[in-house]
C-alpha atoms as a PDB file:
ATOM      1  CA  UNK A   1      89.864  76.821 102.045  1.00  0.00           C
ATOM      2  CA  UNK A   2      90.190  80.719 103.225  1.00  0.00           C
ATOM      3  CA  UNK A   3      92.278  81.044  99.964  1.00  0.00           C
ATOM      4  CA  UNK A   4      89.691  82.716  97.434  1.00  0.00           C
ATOM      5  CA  UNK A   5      89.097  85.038 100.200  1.00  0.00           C
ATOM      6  CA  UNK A   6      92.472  85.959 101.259  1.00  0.00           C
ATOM      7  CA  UNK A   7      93.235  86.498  97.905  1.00  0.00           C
ATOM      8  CA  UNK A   8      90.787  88.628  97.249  1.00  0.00           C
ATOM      9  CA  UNK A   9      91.709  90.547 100.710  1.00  0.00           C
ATOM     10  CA  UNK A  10      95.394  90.500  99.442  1.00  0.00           C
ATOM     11  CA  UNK A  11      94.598  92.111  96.480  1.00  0.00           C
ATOM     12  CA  UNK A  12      92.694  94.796  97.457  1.00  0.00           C
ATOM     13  CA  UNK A  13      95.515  95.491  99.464  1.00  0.00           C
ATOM     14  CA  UNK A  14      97.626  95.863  96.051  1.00  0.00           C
ATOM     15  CA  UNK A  15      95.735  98.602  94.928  1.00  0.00           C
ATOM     16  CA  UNK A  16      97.550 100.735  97.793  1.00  0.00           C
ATOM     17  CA  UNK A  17     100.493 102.580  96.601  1.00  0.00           C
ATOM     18  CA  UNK A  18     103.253 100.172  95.128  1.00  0.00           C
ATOM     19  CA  UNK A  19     105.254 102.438  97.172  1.00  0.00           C
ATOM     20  CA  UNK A  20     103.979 101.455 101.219  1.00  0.00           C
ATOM     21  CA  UNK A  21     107.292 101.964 102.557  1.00  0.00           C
ATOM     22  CA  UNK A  22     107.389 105.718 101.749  1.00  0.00           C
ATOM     23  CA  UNK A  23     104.168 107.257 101.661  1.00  0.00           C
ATOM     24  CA  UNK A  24     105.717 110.566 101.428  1.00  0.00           C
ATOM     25  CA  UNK A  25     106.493 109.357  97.643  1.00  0.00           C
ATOM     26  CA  UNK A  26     104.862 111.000  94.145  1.00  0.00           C
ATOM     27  CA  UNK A  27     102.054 110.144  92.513  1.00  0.00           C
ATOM     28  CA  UNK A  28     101.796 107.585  90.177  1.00  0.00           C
ATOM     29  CA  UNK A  29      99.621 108.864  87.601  1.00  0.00           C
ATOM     30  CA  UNK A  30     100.161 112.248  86.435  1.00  0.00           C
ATOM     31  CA  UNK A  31      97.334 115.020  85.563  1.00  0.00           C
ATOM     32  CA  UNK A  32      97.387 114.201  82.016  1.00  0.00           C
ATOM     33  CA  UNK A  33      97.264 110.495  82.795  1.00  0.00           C
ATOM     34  CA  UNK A  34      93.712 110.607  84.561  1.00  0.00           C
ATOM     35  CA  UNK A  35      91.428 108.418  83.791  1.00  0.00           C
ATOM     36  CA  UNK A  36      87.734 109.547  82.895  1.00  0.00           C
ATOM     37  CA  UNK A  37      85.520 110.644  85.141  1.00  0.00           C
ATOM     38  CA  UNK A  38      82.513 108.623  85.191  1.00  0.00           C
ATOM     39  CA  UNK A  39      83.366 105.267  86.519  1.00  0.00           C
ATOM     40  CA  UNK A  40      86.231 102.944  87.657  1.00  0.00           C
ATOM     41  CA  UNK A  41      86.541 101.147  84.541  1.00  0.00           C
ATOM     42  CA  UNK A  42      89.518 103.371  83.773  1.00  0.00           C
ATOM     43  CA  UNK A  43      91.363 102.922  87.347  1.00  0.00           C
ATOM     44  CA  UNK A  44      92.973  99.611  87.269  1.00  0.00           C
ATOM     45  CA  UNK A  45      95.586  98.432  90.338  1.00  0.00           C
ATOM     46  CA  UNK A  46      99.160  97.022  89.677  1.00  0.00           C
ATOM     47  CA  UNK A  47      97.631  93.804  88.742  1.00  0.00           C
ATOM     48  CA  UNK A  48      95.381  94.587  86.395  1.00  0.00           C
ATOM     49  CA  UNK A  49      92.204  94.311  87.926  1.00  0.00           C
ATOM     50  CA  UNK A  50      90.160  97.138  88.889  1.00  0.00           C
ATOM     51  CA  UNK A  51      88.574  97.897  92.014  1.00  0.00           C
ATOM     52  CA  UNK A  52      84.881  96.801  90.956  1.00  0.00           C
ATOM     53  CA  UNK A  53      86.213  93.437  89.796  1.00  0.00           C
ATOM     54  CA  UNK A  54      88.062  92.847  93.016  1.00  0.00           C
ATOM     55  CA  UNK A  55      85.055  93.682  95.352  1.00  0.00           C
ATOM     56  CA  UNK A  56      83.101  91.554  92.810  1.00  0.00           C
ATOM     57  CA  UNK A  57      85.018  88.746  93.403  1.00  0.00           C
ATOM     58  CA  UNK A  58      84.989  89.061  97.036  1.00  0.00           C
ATOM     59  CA  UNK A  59      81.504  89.179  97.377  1.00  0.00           C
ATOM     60  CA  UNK A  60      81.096  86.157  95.343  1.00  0.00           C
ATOM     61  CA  UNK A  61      83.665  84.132  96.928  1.00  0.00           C
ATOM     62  CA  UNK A  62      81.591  84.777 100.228  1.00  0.00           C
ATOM     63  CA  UNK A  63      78.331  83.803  98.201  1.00  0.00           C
ATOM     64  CA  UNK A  64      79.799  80.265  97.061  1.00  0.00           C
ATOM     65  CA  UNK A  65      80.970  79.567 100.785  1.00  0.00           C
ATOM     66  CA  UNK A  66      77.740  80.386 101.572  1.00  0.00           C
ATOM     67  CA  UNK A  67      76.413  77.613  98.951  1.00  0.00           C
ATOM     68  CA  UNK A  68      78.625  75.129 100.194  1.00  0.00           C
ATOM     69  CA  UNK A  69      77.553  75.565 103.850  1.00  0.00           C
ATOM     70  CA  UNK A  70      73.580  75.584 102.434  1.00  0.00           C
ATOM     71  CA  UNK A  71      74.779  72.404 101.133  1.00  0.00           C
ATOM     72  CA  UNK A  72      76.910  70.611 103.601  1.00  0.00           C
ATOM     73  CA  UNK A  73      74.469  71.575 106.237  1.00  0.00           C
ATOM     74  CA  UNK A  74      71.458  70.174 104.168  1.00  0.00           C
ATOM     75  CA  UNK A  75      72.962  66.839 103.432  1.00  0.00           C
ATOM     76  CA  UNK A  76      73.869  66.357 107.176  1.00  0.00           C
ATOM     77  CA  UNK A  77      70.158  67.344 108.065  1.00  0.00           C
ATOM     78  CA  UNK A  78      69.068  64.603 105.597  1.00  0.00           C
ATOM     79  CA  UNK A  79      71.275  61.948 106.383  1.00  0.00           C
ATOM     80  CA  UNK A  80      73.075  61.937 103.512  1.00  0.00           C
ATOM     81  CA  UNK A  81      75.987  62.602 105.188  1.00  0.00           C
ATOM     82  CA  UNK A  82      77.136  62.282 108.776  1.00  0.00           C
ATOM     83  CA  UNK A  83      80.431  64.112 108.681  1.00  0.00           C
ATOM     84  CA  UNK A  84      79.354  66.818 111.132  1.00  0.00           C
ATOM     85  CA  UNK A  85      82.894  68.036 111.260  1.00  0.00           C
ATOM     86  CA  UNK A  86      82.876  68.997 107.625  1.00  0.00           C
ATOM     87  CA  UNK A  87      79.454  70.745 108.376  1.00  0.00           C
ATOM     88  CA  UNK A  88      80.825  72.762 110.886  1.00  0.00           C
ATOM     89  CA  UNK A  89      83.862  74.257 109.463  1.00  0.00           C
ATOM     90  CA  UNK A  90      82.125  74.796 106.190  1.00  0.00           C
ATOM     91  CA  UNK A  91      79.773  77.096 108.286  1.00  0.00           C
ATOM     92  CA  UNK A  92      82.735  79.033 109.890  1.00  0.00           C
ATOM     93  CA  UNK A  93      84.421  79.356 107.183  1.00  0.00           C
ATOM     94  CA  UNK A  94      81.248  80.702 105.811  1.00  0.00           C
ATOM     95  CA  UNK A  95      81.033  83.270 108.573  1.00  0.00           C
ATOM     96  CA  UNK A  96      84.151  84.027 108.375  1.00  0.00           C
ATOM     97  CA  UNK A  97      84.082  85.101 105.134  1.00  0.00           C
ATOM     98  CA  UNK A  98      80.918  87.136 105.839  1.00  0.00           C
ATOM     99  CA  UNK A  99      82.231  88.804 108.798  1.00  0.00           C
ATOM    100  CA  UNK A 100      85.644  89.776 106.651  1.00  0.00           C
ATOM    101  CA  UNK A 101      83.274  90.740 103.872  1.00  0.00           C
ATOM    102  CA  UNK A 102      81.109  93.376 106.326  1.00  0.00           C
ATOM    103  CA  UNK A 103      84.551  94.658 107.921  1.00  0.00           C
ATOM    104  CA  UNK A 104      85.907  95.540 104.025  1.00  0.00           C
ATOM    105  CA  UNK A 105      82.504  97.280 103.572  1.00  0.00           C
ATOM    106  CA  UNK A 106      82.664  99.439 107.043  1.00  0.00           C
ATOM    107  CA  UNK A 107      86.496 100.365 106.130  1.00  0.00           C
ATOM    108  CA  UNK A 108      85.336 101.140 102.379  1.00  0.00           C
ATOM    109  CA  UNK A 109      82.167 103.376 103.384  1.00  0.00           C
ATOM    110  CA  UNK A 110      84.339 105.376 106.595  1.00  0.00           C
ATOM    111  CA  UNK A 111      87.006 105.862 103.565  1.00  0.00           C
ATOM    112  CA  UNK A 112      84.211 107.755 101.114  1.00  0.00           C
ATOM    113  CA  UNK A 113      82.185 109.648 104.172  1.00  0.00           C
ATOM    114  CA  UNK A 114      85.997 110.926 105.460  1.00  0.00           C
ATOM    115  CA  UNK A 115      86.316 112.450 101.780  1.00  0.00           C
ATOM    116  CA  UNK A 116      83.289 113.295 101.542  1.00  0.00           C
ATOM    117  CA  UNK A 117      83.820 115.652 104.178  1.00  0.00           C
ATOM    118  CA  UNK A 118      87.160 117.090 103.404  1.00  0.00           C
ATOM    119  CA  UNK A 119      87.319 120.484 102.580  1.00  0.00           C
ATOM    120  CA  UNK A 120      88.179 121.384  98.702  1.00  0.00           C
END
């Protein structure tokens, strides 16, 4: 059930350097290669997908755990179901995702204020 999520997690982890075990290696795009300024439309990962799509899809596979929590949880409070088990683990999962969610934020907003204040 975590998969959407790891996935997501996994492949925001692809759009490190191909090259992890040397990080000593050269660049992969060259000056004349740069993309244009502007946006990240132009920046796209090994995969294919670009950063915006892969937060994107993060943040909505949190939302639709959310939904199914909303939804387990309301058909156990109107005894429509009374599989509390499935309730429950739909929840952490649910917060689980969340929390992951918060912790990618954090790591992504310390990564812009460190070069933010780097000298040029």
């Amino acid at each position: 059930m975590i998969d959407p999520v790891s996935s997501s997690f996994a492949a925001l982890q692809n759009l490190r350097s191909p090259d992890r075990a040397n990080p000593v290696s050269t660049p992969q795009i060259r000056i004349g290669e740069l993309p244009a300024a502007g946006g990240t439309e132009g920046v796209r990962g090994p995969g294919g997908a670009s950063f915006s799509d892969l937060v994107g899809g993060l943040v909505r596979s949190v939302d639709s755990k959310s939904k199914v929590a909303d939804a387990e949880v309301r058909s156990l409070m109107l005894g429509e179901s009374d599989n509390i088990h499935r309730s429950m683990i739909a929840m952490q999962e649910s917060g689980l995702a969340f929390n992951l969610l918060i912790e990618v934020r954090n790591k992504l907003v310390e990564s812009y204020q460190e070069l933010m204040r780097m000298p040029v």
